[in-house]
PDB file of N, CA and C in Angstrom:
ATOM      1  N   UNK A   1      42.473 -20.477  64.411  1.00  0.00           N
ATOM      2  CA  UNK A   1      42.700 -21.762  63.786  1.00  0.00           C
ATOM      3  C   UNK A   1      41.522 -22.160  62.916  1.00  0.00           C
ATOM      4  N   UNK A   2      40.372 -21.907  63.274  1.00  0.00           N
ATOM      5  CA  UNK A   2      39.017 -22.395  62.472  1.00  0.00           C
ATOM      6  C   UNK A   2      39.326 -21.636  61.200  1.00  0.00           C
ATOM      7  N   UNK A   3      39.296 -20.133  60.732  1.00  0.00           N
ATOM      8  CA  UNK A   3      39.325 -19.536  59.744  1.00  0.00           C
ATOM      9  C   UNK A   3      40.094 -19.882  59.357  1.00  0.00           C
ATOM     10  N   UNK A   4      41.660 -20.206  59.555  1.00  0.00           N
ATOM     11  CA  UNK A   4      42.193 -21.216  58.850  1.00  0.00           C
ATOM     12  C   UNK A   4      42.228 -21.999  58.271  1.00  0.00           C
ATOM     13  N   UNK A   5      41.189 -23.211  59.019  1.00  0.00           N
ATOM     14  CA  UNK A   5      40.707 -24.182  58.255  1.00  0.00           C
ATOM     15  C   UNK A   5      39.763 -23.858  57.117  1.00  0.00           C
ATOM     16  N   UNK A   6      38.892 -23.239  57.273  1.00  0.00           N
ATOM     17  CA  UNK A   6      37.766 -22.805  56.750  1.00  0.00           C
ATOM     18  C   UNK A   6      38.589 -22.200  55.324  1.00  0.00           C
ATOM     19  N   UNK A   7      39.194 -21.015  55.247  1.00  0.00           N
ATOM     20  CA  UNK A   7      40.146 -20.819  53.904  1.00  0.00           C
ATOM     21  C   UNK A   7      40.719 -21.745  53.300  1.00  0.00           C
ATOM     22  N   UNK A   8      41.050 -23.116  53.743  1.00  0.00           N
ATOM     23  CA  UNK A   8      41.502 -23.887  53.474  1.00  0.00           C
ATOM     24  C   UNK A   8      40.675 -24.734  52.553  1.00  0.00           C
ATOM     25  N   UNK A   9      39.465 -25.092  52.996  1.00  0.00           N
ATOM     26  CA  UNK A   9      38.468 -25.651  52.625  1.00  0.00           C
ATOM     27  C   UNK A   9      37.881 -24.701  51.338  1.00  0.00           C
ATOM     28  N   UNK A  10      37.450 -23.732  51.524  1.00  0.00           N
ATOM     29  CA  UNK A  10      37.330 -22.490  50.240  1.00  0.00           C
ATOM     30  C   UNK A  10      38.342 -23.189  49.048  1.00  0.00           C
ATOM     31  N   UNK A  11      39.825 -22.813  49.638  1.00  0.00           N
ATOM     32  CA  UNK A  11      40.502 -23.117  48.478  1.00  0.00           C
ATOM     33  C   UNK A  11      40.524 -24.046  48.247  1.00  0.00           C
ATOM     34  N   UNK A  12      40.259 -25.435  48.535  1.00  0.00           N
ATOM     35  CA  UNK A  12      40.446 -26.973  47.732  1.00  0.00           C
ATOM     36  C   UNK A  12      39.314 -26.874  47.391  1.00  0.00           C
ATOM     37  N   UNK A  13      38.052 -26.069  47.386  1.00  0.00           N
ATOM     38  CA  UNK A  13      36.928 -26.307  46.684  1.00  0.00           C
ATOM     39  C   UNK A  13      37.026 -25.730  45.479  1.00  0.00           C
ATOM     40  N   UNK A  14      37.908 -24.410  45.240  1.00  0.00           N
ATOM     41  CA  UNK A  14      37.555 -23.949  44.178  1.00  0.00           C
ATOM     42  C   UNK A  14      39.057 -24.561  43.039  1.00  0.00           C
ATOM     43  N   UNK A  15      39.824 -24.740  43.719  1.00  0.00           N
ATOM     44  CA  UNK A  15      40.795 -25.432  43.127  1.00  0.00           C
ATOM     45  C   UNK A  15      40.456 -26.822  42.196  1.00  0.00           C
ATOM     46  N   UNK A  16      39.628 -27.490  43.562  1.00  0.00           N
ATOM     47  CA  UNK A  16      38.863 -28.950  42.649  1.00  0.00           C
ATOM     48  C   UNK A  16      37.925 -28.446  42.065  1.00  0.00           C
ATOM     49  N   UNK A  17      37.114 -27.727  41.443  1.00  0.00           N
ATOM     50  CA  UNK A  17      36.614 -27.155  40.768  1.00  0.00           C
ATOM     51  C   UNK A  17      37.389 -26.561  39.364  1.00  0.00           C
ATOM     52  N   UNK A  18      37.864 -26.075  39.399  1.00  0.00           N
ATOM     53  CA  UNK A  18      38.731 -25.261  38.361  1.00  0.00           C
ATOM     54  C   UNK A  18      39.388 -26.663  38.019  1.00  0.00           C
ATOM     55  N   UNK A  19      40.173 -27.761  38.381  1.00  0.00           N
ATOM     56  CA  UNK A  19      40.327 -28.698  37.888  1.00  0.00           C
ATOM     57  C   UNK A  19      39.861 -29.594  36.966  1.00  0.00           C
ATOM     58  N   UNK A  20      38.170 -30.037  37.970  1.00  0.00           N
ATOM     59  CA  UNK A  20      37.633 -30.489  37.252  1.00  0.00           C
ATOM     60  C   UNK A  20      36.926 -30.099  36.168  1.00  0.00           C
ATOM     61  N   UNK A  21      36.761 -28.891  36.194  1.00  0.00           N
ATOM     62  CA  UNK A  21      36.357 -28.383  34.530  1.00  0.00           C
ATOM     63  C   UNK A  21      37.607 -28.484  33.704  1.00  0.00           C
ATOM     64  N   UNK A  22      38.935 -28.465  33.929  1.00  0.00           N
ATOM     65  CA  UNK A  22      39.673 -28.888  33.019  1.00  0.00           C
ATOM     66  C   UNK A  22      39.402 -30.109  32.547  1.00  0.00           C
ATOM     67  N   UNK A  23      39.307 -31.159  33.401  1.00  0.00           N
ATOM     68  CA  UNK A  23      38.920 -32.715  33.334  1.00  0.00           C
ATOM     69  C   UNK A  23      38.333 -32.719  32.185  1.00  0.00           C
ATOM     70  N   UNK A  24      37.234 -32.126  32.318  1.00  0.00           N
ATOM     71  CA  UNK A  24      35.747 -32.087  31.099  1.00  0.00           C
ATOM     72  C   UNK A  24      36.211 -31.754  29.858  1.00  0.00           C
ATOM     73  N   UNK A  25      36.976 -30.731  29.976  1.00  0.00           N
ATOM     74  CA  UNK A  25      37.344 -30.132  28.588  1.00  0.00           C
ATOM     75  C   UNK A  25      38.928 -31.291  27.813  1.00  0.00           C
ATOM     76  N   UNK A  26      39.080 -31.438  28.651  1.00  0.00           N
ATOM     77  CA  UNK A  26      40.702 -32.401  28.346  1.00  0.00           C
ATOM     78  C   UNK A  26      39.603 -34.327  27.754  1.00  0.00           C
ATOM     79  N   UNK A  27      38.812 -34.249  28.561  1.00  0.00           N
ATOM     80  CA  UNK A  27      38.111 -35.195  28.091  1.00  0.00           C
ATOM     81  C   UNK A  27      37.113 -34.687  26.409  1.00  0.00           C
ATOM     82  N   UNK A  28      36.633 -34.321  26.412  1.00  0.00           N
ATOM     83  CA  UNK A  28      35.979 -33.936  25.501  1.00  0.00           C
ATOM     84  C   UNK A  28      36.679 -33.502  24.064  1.00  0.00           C
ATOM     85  N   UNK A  29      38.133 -33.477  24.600  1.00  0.00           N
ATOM     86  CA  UNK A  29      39.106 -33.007  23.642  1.00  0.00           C
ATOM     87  C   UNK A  29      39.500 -34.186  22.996  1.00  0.00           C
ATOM     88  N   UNK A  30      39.533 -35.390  24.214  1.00  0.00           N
ATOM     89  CA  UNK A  30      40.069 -36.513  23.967  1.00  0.00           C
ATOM     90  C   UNK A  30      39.490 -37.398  22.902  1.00  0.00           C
ATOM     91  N   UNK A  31      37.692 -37.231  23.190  1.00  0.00           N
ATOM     92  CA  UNK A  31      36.742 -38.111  22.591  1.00  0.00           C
ATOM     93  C   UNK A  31      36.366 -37.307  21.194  1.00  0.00           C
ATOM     94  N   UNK A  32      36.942 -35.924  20.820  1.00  0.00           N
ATOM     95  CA  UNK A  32      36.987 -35.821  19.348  1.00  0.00           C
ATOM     96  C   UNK A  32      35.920 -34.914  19.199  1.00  0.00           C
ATOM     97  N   UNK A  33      34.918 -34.584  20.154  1.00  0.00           N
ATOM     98  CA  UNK A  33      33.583 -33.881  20.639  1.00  0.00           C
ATOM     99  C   UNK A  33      34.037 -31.979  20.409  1.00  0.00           C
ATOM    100  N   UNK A  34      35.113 -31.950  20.820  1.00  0.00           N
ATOM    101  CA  UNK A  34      35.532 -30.594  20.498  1.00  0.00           C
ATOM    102  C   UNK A  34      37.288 -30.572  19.322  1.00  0.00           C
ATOM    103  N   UNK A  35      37.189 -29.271  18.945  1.00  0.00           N
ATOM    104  CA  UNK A  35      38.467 -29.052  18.219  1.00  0.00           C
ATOM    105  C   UNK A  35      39.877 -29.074  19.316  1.00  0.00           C
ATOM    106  N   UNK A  36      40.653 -28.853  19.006  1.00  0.00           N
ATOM    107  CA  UNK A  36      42.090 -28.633  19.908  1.00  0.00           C
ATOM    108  C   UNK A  36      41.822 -26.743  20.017  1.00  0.00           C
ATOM    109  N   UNK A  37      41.859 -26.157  18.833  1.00  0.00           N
ATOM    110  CA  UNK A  37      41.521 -24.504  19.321  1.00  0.00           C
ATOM    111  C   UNK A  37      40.344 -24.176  20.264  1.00  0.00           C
ATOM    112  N   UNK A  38      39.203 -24.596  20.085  1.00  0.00           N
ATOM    113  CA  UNK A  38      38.098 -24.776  20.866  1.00  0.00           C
ATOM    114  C   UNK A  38      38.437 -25.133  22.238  1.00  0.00           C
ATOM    115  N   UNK A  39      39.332 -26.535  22.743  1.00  0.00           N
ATOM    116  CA  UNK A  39      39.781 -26.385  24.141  1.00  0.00           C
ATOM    117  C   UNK A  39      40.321 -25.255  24.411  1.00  0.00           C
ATOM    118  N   UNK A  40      41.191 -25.199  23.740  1.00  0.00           N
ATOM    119  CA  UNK A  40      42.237 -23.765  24.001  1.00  0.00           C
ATOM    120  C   UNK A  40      41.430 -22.143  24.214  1.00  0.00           C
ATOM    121  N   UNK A  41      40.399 -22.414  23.684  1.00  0.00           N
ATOM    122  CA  UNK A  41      39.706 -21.667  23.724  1.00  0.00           C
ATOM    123  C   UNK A  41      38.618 -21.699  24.964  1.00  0.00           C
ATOM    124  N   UNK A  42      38.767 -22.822  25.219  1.00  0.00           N
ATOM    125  CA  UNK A  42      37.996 -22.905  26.850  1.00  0.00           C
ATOM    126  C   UNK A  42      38.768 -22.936  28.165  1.00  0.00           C
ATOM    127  N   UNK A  43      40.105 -22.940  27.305  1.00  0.00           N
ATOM    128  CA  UNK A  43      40.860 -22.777  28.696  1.00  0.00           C
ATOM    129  C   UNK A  43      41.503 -21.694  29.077  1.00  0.00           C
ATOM    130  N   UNK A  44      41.014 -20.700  27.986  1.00  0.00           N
ATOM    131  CA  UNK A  44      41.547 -19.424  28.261  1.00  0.00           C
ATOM    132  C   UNK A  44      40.294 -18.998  28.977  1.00  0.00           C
ATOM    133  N   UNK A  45      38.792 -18.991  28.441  1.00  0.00           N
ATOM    134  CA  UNK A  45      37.579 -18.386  28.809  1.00  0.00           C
ATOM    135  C   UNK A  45      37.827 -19.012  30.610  1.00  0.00           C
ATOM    136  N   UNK A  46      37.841 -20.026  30.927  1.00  0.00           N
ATOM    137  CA  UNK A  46      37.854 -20.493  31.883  1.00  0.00           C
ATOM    138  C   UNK A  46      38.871 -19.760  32.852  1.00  0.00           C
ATOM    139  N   UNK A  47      39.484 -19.658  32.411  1.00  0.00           N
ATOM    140  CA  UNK A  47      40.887 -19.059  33.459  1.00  0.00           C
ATOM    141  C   UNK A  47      40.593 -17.512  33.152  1.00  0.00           C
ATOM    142  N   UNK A  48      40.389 -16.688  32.711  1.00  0.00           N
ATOM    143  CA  UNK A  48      39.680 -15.560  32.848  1.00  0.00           C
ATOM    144  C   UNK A  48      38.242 -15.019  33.678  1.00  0.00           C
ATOM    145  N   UNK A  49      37.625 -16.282  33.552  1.00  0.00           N
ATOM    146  CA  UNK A  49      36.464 -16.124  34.501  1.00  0.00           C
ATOM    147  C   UNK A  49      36.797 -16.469  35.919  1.00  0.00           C
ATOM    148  N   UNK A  50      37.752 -17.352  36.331  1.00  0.00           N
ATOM    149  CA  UNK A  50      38.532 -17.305  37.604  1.00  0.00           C
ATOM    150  C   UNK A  50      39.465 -16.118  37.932  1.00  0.00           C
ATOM    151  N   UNK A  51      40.028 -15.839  37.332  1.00  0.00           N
ATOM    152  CA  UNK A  51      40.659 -14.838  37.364  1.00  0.00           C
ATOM    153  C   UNK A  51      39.573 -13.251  37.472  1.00  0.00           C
ATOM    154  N   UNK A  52      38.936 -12.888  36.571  1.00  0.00           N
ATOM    155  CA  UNK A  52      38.181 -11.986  36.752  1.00  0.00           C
ATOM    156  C   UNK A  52      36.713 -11.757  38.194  1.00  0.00           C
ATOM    157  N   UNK A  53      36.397 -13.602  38.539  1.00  0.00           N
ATOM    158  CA  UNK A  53      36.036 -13.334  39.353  1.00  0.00           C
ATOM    159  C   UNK A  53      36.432 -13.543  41.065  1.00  0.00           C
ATOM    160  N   UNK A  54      37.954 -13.866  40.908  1.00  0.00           N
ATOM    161  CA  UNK A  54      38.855 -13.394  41.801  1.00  0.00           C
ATOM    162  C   UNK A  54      39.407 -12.309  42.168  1.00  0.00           C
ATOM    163  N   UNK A  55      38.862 -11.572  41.735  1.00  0.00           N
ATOM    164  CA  UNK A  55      39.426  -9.349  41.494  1.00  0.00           C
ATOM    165  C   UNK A  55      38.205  -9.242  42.283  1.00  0.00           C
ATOM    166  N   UNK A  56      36.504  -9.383  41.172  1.00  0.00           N
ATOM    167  CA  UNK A  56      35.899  -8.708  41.697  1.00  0.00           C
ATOM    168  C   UNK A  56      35.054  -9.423  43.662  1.00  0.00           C
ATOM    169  N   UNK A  57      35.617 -10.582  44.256  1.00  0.00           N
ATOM    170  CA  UNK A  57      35.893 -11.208  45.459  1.00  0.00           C
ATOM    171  C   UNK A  57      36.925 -10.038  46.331  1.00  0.00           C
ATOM    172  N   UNK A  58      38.150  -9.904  45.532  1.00  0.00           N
ATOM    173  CA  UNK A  58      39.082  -9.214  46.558  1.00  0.00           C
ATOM    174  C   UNK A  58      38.595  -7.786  46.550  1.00  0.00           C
ATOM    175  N   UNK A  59      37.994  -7.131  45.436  1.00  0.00           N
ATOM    176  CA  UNK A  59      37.882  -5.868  45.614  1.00  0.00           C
ATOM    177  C   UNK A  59      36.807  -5.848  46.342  1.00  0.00           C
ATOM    178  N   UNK A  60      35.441  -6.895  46.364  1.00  0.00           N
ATOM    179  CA  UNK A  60      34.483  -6.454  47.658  1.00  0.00           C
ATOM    180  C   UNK A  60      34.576  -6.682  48.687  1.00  0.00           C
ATOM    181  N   UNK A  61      35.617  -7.587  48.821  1.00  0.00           N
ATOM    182  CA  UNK A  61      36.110  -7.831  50.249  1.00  0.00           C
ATOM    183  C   UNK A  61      37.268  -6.314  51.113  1.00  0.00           C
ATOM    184  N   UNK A  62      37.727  -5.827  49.994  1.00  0.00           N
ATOM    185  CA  UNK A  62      38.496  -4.728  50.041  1.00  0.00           C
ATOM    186  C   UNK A  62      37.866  -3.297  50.907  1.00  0.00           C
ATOM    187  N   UNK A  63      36.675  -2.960  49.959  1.00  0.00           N
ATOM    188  CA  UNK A  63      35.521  -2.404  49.823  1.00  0.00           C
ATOM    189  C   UNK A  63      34.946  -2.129  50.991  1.00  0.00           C
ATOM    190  N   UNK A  64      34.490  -3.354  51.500  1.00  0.00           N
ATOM    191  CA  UNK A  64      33.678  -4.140  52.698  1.00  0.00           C
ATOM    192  C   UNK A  64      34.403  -3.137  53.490  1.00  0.00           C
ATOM    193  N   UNK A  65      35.487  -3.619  53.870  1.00  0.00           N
ATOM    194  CA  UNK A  65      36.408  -2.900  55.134  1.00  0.00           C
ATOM    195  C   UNK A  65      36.689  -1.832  54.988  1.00  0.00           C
ATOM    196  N   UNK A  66      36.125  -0.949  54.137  1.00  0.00           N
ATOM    197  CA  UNK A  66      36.527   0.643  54.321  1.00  0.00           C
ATOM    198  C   UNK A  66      35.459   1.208  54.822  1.00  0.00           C
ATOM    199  N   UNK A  67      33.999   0.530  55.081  1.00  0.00           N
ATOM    200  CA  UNK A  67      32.832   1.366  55.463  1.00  0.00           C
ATOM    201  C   UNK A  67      33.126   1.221  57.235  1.00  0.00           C
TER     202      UNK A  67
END
């Protein structure tokens, strides 16, 4: 039940995280500070760097358990 919780907690951290950098960028979009391609362009970089460093998490966790 604890590791349960505990994954749980992991994921609303990185979730509110990954959110709130949308926040920033959706704001910043708002106040005229950045272009509309430029967000778009941070919301791809952004979601690639979650994404890419969600592979290299599962593959050392993968890894881990074969020694």
């Amino acid at each position: 039940m604890a590791a349960n919780n505990k994954a749980l907690k992991i994921a609303l951290a990185v979730g509110g995280g990954f959110m709130a950098l949308i926040a920033v960028i959706v704001f910043l979009l708002a106040k005229g500070v950045i272009t509309p391609q430029m967000a778009m362009l941070m919301f791809v970089g952004l979601l690639g760097l979650y994404v890419g460093f969600g592979v290299l998490i599962a593959v050392y966790r993968f890894t881990s358990k074969l020694e």
